[in-house]
C-alpha atoms as a PDB file:
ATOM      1  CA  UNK A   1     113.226  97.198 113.744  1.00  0.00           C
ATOM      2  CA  UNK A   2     113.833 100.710 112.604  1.00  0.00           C
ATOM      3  CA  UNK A   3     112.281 102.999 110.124  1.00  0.00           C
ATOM      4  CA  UNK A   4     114.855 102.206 107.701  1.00  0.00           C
ATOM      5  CA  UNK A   5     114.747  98.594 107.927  1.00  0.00           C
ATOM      6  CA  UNK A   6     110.654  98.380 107.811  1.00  0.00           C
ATOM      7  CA  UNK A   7     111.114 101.012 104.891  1.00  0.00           C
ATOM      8  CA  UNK A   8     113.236  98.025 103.114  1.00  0.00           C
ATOM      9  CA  UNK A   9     110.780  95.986 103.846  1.00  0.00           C
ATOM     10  CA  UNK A  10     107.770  97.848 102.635  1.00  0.00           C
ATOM     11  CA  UNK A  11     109.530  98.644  99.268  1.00  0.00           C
ATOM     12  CA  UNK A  12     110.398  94.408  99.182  1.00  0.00           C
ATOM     13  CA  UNK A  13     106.706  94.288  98.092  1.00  0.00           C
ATOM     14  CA  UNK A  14     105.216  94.477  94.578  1.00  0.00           C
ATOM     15  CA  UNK A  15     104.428  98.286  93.458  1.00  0.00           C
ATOM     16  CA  UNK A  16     100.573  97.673  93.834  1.00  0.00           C
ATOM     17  CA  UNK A  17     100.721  96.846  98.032  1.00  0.00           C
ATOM     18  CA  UNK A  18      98.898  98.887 100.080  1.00  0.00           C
ATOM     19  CA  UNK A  19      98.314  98.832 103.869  1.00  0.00           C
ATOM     20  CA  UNK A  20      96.006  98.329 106.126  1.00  0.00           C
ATOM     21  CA  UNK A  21      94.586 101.249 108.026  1.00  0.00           C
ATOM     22  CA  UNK A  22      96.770 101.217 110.736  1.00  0.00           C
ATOM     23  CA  UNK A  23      99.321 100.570 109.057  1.00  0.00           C
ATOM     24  CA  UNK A  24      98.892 103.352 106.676  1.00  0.00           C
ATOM     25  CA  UNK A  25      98.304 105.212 109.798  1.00  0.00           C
ATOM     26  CA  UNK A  26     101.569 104.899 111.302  1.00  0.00           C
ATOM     27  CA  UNK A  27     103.575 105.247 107.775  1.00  0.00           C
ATOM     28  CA  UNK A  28     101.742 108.698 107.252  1.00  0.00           C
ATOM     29  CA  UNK A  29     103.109 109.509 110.606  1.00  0.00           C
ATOM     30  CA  UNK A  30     106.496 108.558 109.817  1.00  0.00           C
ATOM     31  CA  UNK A  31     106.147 110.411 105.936  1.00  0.00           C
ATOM     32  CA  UNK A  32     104.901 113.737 108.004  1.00  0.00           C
ATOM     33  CA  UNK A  33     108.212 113.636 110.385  1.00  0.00           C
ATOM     34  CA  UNK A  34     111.158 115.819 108.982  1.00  0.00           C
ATOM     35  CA  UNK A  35     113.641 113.955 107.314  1.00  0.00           C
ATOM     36  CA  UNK A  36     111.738 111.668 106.090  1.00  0.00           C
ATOM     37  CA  UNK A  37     113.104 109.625 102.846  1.00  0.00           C
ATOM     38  CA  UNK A  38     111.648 110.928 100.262  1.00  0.00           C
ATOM     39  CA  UNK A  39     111.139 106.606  98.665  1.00  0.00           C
ATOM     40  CA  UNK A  40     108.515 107.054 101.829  1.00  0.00           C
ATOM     41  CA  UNK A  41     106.819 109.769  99.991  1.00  0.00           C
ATOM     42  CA  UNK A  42     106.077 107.815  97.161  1.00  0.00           C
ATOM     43  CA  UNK A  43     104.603 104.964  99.122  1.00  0.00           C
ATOM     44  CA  UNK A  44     102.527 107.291 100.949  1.00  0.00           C
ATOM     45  CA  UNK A  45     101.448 109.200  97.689  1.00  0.00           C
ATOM     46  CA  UNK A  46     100.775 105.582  96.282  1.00  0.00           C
ATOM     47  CA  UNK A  47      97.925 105.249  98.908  1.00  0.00           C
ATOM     48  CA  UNK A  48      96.367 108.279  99.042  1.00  0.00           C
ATOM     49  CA  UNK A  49      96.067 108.098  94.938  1.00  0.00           C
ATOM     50  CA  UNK A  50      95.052 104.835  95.086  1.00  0.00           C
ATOM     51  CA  UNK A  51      92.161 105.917  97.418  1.00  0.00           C
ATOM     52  CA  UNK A  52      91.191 108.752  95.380  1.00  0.00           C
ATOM     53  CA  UNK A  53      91.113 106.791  92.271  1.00  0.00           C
ATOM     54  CA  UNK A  54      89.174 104.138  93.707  1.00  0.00           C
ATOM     55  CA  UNK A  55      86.616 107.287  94.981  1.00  0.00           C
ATOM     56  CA  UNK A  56      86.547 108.973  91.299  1.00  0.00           C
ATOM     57  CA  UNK A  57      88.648 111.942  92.692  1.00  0.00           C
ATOM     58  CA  UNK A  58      91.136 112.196  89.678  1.00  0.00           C
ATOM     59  CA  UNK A  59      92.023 115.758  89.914  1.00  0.00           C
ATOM     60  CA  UNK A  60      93.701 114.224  93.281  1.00  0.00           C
ATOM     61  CA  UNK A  61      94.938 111.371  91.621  1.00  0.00           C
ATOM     62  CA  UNK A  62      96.718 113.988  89.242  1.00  0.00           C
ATOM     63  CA  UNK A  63      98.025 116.147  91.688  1.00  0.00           C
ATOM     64  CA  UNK A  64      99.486 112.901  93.888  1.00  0.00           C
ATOM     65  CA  UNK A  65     101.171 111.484  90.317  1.00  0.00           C
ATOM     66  CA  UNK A  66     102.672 114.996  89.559  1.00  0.00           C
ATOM     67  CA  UNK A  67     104.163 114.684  92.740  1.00  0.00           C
ATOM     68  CA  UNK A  68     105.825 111.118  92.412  1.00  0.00           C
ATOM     69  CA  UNK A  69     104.418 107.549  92.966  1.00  0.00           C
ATOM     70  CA  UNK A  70     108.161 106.141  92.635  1.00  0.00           C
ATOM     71  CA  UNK A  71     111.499 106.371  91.831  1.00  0.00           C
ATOM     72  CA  UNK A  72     110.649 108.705  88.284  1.00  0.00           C
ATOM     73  CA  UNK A  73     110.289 106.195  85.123  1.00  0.00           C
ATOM     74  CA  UNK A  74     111.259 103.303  87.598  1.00  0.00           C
ATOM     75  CA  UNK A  75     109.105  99.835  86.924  1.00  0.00           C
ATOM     76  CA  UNK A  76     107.412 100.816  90.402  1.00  0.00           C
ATOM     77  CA  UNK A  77     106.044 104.281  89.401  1.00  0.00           C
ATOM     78  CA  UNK A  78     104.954 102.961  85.818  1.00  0.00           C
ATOM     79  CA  UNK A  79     102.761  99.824  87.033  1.00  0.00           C
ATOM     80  CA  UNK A  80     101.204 102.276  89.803  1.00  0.00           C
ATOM     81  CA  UNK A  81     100.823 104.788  86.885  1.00  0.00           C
ATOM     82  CA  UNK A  82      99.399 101.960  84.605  1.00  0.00           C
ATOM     83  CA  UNK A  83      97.015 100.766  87.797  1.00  0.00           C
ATOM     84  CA  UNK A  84      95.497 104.259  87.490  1.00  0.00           C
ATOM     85  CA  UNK A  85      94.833 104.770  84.290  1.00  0.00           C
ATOM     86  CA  UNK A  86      93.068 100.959  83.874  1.00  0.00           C
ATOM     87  CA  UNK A  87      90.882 102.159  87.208  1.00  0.00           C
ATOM     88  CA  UNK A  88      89.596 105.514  85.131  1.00  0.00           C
ATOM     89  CA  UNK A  89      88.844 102.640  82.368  1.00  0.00           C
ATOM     90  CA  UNK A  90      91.919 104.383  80.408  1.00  0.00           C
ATOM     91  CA  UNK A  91      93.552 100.783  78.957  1.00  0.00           C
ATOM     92  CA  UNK A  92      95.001 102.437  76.087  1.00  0.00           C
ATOM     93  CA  UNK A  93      96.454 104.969  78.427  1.00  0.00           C
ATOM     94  CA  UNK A  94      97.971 102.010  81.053  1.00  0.00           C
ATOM     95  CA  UNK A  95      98.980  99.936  78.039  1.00  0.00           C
ATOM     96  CA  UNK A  96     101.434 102.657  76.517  1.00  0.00           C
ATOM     97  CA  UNK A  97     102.911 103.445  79.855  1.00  0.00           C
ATOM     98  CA  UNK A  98     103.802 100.256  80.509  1.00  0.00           C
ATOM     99  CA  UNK A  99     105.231  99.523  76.700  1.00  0.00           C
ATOM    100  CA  UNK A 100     107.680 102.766  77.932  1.00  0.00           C
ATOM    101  CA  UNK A 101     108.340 100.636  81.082  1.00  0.00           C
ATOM    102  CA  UNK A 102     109.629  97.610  79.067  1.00  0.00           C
ATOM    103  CA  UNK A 103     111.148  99.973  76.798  1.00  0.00           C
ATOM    104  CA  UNK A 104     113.403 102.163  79.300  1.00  0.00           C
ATOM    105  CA  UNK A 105     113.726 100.143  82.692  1.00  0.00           C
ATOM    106  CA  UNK A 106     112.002  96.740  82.791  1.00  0.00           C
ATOM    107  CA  UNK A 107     112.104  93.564  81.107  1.00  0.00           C
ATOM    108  CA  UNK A 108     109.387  91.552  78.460  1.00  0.00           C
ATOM    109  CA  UNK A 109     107.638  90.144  81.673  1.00  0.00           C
ATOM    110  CA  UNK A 110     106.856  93.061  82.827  1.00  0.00           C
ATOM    111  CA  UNK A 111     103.261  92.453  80.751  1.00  0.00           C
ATOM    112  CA  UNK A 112     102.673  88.950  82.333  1.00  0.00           C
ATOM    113  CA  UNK A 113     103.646  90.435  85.793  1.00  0.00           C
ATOM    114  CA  UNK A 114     100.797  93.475  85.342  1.00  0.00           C
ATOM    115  CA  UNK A 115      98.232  92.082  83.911  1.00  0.00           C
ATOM    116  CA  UNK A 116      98.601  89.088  87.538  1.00  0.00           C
ATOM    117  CA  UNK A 117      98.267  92.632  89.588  1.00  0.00           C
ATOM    118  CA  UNK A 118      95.433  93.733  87.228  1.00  0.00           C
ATOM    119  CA  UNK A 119      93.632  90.595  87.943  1.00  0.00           C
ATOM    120  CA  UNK A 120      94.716  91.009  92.012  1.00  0.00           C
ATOM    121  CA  UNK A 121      92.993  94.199  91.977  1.00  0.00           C
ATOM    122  CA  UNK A 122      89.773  92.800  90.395  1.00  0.00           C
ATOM    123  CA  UNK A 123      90.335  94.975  87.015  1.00  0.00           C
ATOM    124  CA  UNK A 124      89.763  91.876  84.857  1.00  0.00           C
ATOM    125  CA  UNK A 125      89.203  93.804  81.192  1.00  0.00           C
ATOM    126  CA  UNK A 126      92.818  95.238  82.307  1.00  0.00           C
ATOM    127  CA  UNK A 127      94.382  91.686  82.872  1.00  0.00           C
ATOM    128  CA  UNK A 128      92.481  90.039  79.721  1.00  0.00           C
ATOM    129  CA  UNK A 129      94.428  92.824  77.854  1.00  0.00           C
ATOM    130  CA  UNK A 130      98.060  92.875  79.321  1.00  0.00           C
END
């Protein structure tokens, strides 16, 4: 299979996926090499903010979201956005970026559909609110 083709395939999965490590390991590689799509950054970024999020680093987690977790004001980049903000405990925060989401370029399930990925992730205050 090719880069593009396992690309397609890693951007087939829900916005809150993340790798294992050597996984991750070999899609950094592939982000690092020149040419690199730039829908690979995003994934990549989408780890590494995850990561610091999860380690209380959230100037990191700013600087990675400045940068792009997703296509910009795409579903994908608003739940990963929304993800962030219910990790720093922010619900009110997560809750208004994904009332944009529905607003601009999802759909009315787009509640249900976080608050099963909240509860995934073992944020349950976040999935007893969405």
């Amino acid at each position: 299979m090719t880069v593009q083709a396992d690309l397609e395939a890693l951007l087939a999965r829900d916005a809150a996926w993340r790798p294992g490590p050597v996984q991750a390991a070999r899609w950094r590689a592939a982000a690092e090499a020149p040419g690199a799509p730039e829908r690979l950054h995003w994934e990549v970024r989408w780890w590494r903010a995850h990561e610091a999020a999860a380690q209380g680093d959230w100037d990191a987690v700013s600087v990675l979201a400045d940068d792009g977790l997703g296509e910009p004001f795409s579903e994908r980049e608003a739940v990963r956005l929304a993800l962030l903000h219910c990790i720093s405990g922010s619900l009110d925060e997560a809750e208004h970026v994904i009332a944009q989401a529905v607003q601009t370029s999802s759909d009315e399930g787009l509640p249900q559909r976080f608050a099963a990925l909240c509860a995934r992730e073992g944020l349950d205050a976040a999935a007893a609110r969405f």
